[in-house]
C-alpha atoms as a PDB file:
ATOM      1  CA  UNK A   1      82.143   7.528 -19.982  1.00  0.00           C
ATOM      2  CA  UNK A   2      78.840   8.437 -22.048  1.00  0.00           C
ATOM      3  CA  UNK A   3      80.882   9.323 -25.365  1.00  0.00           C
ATOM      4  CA  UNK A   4      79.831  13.270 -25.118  1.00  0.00           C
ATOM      5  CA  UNK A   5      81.922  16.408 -24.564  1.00  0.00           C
ATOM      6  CA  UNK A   6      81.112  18.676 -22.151  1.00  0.00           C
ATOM      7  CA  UNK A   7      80.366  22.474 -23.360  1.00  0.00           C
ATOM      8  CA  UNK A   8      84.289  23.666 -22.229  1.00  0.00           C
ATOM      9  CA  UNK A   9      85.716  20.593 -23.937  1.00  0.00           C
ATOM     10  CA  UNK A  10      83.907  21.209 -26.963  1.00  0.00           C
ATOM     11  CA  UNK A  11      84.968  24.959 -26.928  1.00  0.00           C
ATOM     12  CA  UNK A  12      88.666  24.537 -26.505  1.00  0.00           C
ATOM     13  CA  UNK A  13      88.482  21.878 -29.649  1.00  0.00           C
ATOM     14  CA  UNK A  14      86.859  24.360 -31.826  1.00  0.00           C
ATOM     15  CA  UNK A  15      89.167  26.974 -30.821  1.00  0.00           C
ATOM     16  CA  UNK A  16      92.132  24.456 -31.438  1.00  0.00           C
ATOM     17  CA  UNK A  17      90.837  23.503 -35.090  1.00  0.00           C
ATOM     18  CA  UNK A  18      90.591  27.195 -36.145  1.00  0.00           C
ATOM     19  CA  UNK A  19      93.753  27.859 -35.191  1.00  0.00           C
ATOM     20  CA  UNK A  20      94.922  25.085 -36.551  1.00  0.00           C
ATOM     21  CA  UNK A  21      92.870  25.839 -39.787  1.00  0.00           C
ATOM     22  CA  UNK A  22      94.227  29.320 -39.828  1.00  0.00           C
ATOM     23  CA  UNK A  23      97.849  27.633 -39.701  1.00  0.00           C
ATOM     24  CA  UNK A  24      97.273  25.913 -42.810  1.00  0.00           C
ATOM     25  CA  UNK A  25      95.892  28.660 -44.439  1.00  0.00           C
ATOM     26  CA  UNK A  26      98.998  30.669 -43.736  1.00  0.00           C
ATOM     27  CA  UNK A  27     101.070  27.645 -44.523  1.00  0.00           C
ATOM     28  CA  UNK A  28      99.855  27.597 -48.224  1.00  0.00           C
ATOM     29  CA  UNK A  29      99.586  31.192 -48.616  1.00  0.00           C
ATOM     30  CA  UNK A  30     103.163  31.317 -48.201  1.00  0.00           C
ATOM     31  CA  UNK A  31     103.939  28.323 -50.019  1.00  0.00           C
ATOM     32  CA  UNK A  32     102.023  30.441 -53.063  1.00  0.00           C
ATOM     33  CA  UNK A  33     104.091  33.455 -52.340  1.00  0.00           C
ATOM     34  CA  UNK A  34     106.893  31.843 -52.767  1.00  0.00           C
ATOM     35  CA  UNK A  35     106.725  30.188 -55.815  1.00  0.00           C
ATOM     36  CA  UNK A  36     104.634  33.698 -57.545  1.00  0.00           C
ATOM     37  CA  UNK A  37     108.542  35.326 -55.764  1.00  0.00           C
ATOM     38  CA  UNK A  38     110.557  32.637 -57.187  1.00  0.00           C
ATOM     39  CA  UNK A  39     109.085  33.446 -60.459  1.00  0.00           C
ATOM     40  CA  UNK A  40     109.741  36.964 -60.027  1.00  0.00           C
ATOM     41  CA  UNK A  41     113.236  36.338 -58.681  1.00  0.00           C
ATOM     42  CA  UNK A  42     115.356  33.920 -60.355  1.00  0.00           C
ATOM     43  CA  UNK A  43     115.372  34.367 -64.111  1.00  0.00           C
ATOM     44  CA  UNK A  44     116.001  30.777 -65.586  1.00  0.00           C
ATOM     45  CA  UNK A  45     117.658  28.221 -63.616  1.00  0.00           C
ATOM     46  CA  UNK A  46     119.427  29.212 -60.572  1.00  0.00           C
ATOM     47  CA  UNK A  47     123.111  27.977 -60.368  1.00  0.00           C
ATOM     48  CA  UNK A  48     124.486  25.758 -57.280  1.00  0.00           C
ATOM     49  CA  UNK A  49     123.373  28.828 -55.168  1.00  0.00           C
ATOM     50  CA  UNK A  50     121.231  31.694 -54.814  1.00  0.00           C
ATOM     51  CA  UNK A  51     122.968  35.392 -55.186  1.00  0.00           C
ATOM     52  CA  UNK A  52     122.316  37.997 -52.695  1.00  0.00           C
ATOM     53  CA  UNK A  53     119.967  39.911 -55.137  1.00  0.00           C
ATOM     54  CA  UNK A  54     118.271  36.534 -55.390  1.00  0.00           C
ATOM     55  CA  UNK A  55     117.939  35.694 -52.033  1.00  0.00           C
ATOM     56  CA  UNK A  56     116.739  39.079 -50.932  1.00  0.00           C
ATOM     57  CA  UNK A  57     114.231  39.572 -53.854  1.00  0.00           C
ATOM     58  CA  UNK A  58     112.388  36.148 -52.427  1.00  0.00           C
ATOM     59  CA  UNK A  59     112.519  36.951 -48.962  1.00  0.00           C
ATOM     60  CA  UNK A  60     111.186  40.277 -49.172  1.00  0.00           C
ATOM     61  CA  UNK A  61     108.683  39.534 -51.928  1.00  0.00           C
ATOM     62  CA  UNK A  62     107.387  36.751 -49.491  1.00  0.00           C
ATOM     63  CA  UNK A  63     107.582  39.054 -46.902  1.00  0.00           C
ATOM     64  CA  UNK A  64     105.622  41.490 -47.900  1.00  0.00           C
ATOM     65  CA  UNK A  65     103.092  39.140 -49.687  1.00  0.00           C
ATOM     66  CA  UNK A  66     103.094  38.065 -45.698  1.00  0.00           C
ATOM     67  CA  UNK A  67     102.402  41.111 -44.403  1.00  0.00           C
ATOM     68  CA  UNK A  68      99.662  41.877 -46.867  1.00  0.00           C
ATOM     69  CA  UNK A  69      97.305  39.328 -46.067  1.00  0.00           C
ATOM     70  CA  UNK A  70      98.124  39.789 -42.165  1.00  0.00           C
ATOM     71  CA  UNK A  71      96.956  43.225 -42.372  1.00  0.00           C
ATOM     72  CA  UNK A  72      93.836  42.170 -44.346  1.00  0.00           C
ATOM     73  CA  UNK A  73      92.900  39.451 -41.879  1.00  0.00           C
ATOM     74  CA  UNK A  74      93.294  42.045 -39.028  1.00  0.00           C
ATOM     75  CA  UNK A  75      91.378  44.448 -40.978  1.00  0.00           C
ATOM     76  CA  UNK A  76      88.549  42.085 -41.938  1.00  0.00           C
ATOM     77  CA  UNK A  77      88.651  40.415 -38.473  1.00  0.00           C
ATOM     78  CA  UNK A  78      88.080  44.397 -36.747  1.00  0.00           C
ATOM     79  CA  UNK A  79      85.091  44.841 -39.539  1.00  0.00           C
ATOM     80  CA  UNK A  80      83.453  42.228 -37.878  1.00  0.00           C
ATOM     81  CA  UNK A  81      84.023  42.988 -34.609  1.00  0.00           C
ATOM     82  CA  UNK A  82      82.419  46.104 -35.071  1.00  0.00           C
ATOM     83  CA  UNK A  83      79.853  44.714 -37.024  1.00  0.00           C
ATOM     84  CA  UNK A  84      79.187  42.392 -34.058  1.00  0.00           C
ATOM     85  CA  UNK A  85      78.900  45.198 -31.698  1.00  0.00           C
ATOM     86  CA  UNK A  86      76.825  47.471 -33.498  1.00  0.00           C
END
């Protein structure tokens, strides 16, 4: 074996690290979310459990924090796609 990946090799790994790039990205973006939601959320200290209210506040605030930045990355992703094309 020489030590050098071939051109398909090489493509697949890129592809693989930007996904798993984009992953992380995601990861922390949500890990964000939900501590700016938690903030927003639960006044104080929460007790031995969450209420309702509480629980739903979080999960929709992360949610649509979520849904935000997938619709941005779609967005910005089709701008250059067209960009590409033109």
């Amino acid at each position: 074996m020489s030590g050098t990946i071939d051109e398909a090799t090489q493509k697949e790994l890129t592809t693989f690290m930007e996904a798993q790039e984009a992953q992380s990205r995601l990861y922390k973006q949500i890990h964000k979310y939900t501590g700016l939601c938690w903030d927003k959320c639960i006044p104080g200290a929460p007790g031995s459990q969450l209420s309702n209210g509480e629980q739903n506040c979080v999960i929709n605030c992360v949610n649509r924090f979520v849904d935000t930045s997938m619709f941005l990355m779609k967005k910005v992703e089709s701008q250059r796609d067209q960009a590409t094309f033109q």
